[in-house]
PDB file of N, CA and C in Angstrom:
ATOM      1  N   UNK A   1       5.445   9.027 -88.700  1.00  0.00           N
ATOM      2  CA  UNK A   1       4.965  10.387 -88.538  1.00  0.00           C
ATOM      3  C   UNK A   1       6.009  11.193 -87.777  1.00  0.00           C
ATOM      4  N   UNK A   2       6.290  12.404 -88.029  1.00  0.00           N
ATOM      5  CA  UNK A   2       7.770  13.418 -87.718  1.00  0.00           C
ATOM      6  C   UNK A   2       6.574  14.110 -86.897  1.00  0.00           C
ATOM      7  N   UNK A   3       7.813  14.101 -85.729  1.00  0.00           N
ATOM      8  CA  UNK A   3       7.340  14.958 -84.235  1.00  0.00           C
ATOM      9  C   UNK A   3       7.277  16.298 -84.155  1.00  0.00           C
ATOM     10  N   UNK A   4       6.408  16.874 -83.751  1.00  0.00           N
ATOM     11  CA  UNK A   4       5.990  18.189 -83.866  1.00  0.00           C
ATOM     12  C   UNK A   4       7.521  18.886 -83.419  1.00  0.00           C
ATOM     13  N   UNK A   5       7.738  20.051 -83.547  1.00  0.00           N
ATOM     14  CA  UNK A   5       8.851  20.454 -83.272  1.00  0.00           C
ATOM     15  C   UNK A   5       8.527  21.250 -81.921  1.00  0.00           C
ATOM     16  N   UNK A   6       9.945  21.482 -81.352  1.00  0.00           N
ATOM     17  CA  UNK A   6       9.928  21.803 -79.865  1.00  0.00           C
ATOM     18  C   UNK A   6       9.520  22.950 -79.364  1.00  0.00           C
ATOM     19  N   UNK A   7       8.795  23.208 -78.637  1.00  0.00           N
ATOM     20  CA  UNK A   7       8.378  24.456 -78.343  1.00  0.00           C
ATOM     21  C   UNK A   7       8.386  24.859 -76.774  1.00  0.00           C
ATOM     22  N   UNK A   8       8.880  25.703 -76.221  1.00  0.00           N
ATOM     23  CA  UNK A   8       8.826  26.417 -74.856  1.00  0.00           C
ATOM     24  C   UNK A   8       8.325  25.574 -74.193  1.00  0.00           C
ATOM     25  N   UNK A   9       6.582  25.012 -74.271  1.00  0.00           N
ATOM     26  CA  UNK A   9       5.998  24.396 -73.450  1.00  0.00           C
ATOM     27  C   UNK A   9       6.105  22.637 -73.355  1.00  0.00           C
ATOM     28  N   UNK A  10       7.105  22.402 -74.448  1.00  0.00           N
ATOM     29  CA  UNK A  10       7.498  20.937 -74.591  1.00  0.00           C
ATOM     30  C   UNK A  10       8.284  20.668 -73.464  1.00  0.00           C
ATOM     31  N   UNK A  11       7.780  19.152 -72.867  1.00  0.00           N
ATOM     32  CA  UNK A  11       8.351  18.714 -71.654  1.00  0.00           C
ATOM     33  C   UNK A  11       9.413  17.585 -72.360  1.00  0.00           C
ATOM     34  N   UNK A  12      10.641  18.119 -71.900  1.00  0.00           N
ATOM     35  CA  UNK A  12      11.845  17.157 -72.371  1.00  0.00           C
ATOM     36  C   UNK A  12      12.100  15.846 -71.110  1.00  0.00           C
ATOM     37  N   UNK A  13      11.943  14.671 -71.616  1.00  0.00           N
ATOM     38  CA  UNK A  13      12.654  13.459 -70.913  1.00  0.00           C
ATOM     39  C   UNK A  13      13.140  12.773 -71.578  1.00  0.00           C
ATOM     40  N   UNK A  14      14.607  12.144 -70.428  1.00  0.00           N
ATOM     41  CA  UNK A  14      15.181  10.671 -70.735  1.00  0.00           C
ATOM     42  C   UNK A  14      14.246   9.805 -71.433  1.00  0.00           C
ATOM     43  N   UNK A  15      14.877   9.205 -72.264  1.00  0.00           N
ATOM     44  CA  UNK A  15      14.024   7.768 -72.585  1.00  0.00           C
ATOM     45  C   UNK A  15      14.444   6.768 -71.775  1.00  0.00           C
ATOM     46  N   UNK A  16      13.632   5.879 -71.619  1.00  0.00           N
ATOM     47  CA  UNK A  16      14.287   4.432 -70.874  1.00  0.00           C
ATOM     48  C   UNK A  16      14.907   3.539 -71.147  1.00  0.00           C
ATOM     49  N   UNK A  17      15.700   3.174 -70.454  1.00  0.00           N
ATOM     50  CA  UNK A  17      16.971   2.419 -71.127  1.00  0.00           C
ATOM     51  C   UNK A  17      18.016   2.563 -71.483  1.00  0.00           C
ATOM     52  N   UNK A  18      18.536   3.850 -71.548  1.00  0.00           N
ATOM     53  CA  UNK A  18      19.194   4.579 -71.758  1.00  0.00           C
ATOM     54  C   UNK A  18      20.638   4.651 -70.977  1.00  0.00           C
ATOM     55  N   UNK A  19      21.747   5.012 -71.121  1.00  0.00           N
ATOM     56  CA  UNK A  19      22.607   4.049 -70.434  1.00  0.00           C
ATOM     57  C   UNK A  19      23.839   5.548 -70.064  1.00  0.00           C
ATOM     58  N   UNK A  20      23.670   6.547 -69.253  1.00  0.00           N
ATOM     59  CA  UNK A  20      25.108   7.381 -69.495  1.00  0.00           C
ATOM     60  C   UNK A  20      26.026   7.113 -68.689  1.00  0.00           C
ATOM     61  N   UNK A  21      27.451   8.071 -68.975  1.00  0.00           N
ATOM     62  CA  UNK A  21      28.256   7.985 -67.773  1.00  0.00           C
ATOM     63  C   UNK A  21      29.141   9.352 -68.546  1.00  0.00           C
ATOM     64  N   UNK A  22      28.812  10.032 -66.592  1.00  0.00           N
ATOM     65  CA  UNK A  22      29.637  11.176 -67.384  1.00  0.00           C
ATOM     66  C   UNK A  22      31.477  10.741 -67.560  1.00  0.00           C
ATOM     67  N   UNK A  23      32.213  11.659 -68.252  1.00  0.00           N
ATOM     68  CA  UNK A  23      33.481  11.211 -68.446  1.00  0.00           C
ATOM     69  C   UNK A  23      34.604  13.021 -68.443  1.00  0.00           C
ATOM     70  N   UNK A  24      34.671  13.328 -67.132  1.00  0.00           N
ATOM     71  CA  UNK A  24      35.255  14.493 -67.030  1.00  0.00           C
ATOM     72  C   UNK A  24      34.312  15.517 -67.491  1.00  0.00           C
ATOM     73  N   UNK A  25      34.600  16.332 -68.545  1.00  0.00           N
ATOM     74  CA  UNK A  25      33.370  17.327 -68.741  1.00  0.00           C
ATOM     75  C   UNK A  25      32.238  16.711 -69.757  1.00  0.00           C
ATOM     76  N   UNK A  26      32.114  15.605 -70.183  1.00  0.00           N
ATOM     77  CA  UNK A  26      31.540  15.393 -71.505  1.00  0.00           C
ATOM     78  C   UNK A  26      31.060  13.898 -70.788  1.00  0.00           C
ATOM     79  N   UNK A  27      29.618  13.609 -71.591  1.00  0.00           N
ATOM     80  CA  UNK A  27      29.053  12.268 -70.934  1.00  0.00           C
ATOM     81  C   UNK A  27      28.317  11.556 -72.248  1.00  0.00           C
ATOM     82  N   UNK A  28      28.787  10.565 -72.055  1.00  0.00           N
ATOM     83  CA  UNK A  28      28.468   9.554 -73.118  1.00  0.00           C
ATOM     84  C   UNK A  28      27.307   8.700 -73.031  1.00  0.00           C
ATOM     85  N   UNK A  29      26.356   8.472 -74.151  1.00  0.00           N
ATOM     86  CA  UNK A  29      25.296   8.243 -74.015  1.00  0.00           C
ATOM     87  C   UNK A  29      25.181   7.135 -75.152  1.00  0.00           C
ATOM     88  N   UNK A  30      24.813   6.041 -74.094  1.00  0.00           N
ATOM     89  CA  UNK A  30      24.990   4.491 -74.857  1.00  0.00           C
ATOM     90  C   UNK A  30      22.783   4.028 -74.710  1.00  0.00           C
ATOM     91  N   UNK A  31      22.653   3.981 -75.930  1.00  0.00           N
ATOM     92  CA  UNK A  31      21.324   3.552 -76.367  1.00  0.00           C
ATOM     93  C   UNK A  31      21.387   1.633 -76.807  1.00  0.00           C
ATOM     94  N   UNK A  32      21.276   0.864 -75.988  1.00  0.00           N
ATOM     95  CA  UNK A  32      21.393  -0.352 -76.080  1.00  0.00           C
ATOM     96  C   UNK A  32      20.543  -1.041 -77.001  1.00  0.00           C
ATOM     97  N   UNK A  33      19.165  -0.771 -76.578  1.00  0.00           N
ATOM     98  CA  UNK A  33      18.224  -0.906 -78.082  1.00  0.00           C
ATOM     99  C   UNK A  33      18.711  -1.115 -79.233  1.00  0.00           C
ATOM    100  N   UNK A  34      19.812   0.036 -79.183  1.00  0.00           N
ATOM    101  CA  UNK A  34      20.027   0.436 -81.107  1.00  0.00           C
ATOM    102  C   UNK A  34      21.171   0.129 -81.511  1.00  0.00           C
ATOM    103  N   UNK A  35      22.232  -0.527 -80.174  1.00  0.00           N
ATOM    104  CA  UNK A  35      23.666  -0.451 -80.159  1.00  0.00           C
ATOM    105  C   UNK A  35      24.194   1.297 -80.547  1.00  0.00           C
ATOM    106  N   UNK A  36      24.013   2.225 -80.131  1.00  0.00           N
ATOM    107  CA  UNK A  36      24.672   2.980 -81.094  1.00  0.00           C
ATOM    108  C   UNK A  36      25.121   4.145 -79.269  1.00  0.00           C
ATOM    109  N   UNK A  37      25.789   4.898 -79.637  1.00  0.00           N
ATOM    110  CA  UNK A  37      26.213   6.251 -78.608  1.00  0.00           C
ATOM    111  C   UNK A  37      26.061   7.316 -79.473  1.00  0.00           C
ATOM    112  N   UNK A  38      26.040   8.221 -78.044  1.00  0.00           N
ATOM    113  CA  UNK A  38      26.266   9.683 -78.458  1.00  0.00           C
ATOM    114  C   UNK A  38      27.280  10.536 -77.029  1.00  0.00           C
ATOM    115  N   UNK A  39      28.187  11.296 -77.754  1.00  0.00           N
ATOM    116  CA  UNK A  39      29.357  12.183 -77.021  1.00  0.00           C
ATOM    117  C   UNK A  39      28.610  12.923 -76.881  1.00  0.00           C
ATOM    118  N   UNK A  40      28.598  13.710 -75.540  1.00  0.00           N
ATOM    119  CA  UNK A  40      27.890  14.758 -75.363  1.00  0.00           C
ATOM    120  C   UNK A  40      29.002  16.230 -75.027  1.00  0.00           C
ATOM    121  N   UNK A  41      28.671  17.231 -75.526  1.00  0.00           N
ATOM    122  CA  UNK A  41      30.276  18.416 -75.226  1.00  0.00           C
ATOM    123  C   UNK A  41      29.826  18.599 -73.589  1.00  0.00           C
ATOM    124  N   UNK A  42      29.937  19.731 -73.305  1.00  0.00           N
ATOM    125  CA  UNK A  42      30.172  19.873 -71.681  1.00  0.00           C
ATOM    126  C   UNK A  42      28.772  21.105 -71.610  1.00  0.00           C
ATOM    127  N   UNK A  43      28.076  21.670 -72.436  1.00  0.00           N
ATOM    128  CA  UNK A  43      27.235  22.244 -72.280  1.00  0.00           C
ATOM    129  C   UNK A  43      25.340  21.099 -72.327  1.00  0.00           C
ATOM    130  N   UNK A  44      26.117  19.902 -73.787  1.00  0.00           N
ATOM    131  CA  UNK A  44      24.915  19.286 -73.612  1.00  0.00           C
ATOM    132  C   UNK A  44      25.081  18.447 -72.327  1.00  0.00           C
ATOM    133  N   UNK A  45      25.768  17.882 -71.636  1.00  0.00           N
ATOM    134  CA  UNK A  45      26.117  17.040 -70.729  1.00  0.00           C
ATOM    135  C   UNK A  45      25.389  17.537 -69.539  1.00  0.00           C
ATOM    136  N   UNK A  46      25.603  19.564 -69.624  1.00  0.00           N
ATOM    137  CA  UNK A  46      24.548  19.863 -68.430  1.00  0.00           C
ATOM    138  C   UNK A  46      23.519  19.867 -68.608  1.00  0.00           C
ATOM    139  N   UNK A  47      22.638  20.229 -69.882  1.00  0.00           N
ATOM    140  CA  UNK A  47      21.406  19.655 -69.991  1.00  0.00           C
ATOM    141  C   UNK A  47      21.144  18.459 -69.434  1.00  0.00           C
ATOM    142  N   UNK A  48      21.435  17.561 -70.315  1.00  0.00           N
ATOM    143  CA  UNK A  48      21.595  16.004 -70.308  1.00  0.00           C
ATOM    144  C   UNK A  48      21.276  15.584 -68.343  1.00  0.00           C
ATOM    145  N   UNK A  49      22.459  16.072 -67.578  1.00  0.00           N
ATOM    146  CA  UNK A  49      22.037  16.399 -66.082  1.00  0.00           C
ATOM    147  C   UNK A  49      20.816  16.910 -65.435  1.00  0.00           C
ATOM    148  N   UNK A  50      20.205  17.513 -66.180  1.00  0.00           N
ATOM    149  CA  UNK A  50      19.246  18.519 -65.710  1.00  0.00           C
ATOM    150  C   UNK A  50      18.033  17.422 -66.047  1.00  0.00           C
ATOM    151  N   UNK A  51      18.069  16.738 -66.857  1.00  0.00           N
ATOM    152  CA  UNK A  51      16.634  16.247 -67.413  1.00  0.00           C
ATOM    153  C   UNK A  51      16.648  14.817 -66.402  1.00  0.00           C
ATOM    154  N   UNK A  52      17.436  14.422 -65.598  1.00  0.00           N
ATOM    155  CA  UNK A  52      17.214  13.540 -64.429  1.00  0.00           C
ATOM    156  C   UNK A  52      15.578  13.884 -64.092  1.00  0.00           C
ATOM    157  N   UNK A  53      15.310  15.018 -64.356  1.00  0.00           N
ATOM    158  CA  UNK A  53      13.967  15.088 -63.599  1.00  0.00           C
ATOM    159  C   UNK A  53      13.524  16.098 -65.034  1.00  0.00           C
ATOM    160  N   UNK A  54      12.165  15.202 -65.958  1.00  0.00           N
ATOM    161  CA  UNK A  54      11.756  15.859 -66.666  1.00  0.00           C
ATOM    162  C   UNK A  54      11.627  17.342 -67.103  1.00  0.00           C
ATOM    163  N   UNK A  55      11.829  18.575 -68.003  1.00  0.00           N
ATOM    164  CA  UNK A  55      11.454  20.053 -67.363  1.00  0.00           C
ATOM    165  C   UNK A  55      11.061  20.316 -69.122  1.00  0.00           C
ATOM    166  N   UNK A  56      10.448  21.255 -69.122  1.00  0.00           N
ATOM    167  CA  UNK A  56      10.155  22.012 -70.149  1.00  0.00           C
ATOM    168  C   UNK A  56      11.603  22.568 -71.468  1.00  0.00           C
ATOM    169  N   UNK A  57      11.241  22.870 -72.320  1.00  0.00           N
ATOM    170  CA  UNK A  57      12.319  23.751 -73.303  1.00  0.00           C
ATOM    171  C   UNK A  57      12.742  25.481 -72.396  1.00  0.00           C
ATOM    172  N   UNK A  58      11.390  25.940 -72.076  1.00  0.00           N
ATOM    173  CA  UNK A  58      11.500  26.799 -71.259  1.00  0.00           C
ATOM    174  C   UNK A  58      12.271  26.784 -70.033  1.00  0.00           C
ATOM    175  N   UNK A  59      12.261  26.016 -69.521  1.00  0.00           N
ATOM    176  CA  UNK A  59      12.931  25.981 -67.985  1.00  0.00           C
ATOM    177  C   UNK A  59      14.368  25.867 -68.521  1.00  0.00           C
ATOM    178  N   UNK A  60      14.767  24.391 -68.887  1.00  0.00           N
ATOM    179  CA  UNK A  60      16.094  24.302 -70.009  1.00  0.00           C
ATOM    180  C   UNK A  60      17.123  25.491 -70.370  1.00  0.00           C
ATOM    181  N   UNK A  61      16.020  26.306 -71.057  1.00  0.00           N
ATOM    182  CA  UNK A  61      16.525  27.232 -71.713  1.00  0.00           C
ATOM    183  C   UNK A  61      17.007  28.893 -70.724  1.00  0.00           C
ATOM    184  N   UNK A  62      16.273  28.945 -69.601  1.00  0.00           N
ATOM    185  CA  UNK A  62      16.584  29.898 -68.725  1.00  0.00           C
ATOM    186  C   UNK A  62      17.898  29.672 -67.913  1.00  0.00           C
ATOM    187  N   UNK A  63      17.190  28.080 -67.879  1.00  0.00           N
ATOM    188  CA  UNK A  63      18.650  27.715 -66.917  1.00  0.00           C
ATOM    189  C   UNK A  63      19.892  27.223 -67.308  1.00  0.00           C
ATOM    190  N   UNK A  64      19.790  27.091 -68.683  1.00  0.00           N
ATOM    191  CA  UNK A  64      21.032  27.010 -69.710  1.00  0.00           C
ATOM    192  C   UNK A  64      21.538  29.036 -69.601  1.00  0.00           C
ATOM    193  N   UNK A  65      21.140  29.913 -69.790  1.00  0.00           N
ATOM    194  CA  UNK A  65      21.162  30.995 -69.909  1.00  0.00           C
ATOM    195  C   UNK A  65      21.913  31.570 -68.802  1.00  0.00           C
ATOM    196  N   UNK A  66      21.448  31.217 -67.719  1.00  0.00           N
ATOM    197  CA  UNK A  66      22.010  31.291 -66.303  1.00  0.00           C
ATOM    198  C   UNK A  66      23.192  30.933 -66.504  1.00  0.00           C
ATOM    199  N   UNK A  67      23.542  29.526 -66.490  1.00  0.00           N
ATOM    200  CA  UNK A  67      24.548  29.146 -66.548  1.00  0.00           C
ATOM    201  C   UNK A  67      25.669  29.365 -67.426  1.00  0.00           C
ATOM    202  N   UNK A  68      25.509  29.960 -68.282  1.00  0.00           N
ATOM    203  CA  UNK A  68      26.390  29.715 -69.720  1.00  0.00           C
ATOM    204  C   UNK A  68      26.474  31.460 -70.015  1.00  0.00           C
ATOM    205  N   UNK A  69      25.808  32.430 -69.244  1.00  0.00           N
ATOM    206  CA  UNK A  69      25.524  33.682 -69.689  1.00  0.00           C
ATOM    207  C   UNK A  69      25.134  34.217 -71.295  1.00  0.00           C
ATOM    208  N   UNK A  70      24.134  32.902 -71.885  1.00  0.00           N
ATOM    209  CA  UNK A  70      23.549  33.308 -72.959  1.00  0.00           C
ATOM    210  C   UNK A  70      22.272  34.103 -72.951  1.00  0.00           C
ATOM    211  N   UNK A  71      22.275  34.703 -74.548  1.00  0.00           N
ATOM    212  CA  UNK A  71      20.801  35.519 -74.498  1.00  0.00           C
ATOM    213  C   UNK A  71      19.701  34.277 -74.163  1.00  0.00           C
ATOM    214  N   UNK A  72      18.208  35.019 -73.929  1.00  0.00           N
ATOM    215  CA  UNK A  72      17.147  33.816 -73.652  1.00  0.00           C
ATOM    216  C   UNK A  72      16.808  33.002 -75.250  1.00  0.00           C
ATOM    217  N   UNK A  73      17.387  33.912 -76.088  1.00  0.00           N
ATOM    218  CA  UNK A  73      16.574  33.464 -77.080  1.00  0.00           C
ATOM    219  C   UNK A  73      17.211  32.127 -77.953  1.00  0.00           C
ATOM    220  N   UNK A  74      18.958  32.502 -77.733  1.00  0.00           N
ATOM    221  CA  UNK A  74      19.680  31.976 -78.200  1.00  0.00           C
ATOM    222  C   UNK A  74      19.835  30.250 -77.559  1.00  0.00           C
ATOM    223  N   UNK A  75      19.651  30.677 -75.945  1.00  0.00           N
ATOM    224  CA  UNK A  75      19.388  29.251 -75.077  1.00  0.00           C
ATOM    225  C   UNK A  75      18.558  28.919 -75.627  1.00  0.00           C
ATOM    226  N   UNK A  76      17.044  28.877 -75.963  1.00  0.00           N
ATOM    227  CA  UNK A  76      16.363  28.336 -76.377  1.00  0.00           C
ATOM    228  C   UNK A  76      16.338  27.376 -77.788  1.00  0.00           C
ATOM    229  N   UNK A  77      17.185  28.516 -78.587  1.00  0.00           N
ATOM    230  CA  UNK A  77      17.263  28.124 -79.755  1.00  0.00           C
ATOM    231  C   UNK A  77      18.318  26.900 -79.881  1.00  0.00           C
ATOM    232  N   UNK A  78      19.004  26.358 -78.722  1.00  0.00           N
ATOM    233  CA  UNK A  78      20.158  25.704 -78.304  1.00  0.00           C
ATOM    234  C   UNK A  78      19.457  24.509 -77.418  1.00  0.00           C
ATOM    235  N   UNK A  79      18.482  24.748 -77.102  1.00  0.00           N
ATOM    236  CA  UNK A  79      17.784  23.311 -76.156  1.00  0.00           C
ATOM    237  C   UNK A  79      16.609  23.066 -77.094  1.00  0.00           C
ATOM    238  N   UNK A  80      16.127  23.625 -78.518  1.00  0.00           N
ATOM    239  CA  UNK A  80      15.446  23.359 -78.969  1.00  0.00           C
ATOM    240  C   UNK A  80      16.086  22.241 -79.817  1.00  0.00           C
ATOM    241  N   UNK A  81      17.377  22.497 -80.529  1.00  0.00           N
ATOM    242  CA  UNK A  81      17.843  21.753 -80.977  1.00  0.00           C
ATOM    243  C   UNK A  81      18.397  20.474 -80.409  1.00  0.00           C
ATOM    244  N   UNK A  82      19.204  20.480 -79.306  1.00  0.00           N
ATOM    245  CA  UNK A  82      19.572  19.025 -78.555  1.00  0.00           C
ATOM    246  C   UNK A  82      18.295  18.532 -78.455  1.00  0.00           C
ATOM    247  N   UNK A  83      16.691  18.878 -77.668  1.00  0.00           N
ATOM    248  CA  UNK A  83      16.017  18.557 -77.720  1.00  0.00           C
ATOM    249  C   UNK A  83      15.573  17.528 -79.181  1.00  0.00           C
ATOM    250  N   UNK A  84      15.749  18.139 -80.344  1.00  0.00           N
ATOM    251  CA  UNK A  84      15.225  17.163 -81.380  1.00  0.00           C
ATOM    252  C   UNK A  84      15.952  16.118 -81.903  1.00  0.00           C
ATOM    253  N   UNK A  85      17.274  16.624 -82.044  1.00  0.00           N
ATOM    254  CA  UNK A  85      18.456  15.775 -81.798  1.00  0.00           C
ATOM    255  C   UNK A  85      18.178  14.175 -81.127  1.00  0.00           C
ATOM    256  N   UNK A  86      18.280  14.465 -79.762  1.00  0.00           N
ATOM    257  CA  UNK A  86      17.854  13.703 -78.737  1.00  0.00           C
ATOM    258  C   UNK A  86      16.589  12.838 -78.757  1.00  0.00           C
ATOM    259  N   UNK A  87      15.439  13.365 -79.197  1.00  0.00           N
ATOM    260  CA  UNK A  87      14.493  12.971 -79.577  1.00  0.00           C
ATOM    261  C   UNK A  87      14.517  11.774 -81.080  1.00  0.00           C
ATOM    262  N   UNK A  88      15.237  12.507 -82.162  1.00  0.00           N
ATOM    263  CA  UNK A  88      15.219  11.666 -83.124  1.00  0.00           C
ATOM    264  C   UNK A  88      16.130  10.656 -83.128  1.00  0.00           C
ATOM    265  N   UNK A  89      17.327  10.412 -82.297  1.00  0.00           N
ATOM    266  CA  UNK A  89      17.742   9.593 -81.999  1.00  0.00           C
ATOM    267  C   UNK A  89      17.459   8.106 -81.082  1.00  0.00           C
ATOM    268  N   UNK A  90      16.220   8.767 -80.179  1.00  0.00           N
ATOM    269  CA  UNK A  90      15.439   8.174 -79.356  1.00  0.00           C
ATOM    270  C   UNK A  90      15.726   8.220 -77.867  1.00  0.00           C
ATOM    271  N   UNK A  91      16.624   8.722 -77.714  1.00  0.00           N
ATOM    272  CA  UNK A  91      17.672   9.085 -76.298  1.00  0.00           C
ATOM    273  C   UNK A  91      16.570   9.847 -75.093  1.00  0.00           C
ATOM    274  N   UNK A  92      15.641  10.443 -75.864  1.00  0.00           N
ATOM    275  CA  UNK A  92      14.784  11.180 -75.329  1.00  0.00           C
ATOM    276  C   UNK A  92      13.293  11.309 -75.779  1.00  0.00           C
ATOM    277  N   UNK A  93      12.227  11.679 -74.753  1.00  0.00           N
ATOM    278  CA  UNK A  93      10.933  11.919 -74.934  1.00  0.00           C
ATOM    279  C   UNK A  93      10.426  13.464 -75.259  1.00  0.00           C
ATOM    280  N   UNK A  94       9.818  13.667 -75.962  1.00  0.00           N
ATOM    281  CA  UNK A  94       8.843  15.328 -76.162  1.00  0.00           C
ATOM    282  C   UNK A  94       7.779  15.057 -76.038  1.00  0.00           C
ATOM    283  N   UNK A  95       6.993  15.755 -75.172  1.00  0.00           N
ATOM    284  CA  UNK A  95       5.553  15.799 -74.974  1.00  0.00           C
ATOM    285  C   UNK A  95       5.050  17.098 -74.662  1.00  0.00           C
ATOM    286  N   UNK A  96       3.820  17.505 -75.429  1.00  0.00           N
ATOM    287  CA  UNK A  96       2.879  18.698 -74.938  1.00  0.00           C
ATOM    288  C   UNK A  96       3.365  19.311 -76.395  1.00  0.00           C
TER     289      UNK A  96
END
C-alpha cells in the first residue's frame, strides 16, 4: 500500500538503523538493512540535520526558507519531496 503523500502537518523522522556521516558539506546515508546509500547535496544534509529531532513538513519548510532565502511555497514543495524520497527509500518515517 503507497503512503499518503506529504502534507504540512506530516511529521518527518529518521528511521532506525540508519547509519550517516556528514562529509564536508554533503552527508552520506548508509541503510544497512538494504545494503544500499544515499549522497545527500548540502541543502538535503541540512534537513537531514534538522530531523535529529522529529518536526513537521511545515516547520522543515519555514526553516529551510530561512535558511536558504526561499519562497514558503517553494520550501515546501522541496521538503515535500526529500520527504517522500526518504520515505520510499526507507531512510525515513511519515506520520499524521
Amino acid at each position: 500500500m503507497a503512503a499518503a503523500e506529504p502534507n504540512p502537518a506530516t511529521r518527518v523522522a529518521r528511521s532506525d538503523g540508519v547509519i550517516a556521516q556528514r562529509l564536508l558539506d554533503e552527508t552520506v546515508i548508509l541503510d544497512p538493512h538494504a545494503g544500499s546509500y544515499l549522497r545527500l547535496n548540502p541543502s538535503g544534509s541540512w534537513i537531514w540535520e534538522r530531523l535529529a529531532d522529529p518536526q513537521t513538513v511545515e516547520e522543515l519548510a519555514q526553516a529551510l526558507a530561512t535558511e536558504y532565502g526561499l519562497e514558503g511555497s517553494r520550501a515546501e514543495e522541496d521538503v515535500v519531496a526529500f520527504a517522500r524520497d526518504l520515505a520510499a527509500r526507507g531512510l525515513a518515517e511519515l506520520t499524521g
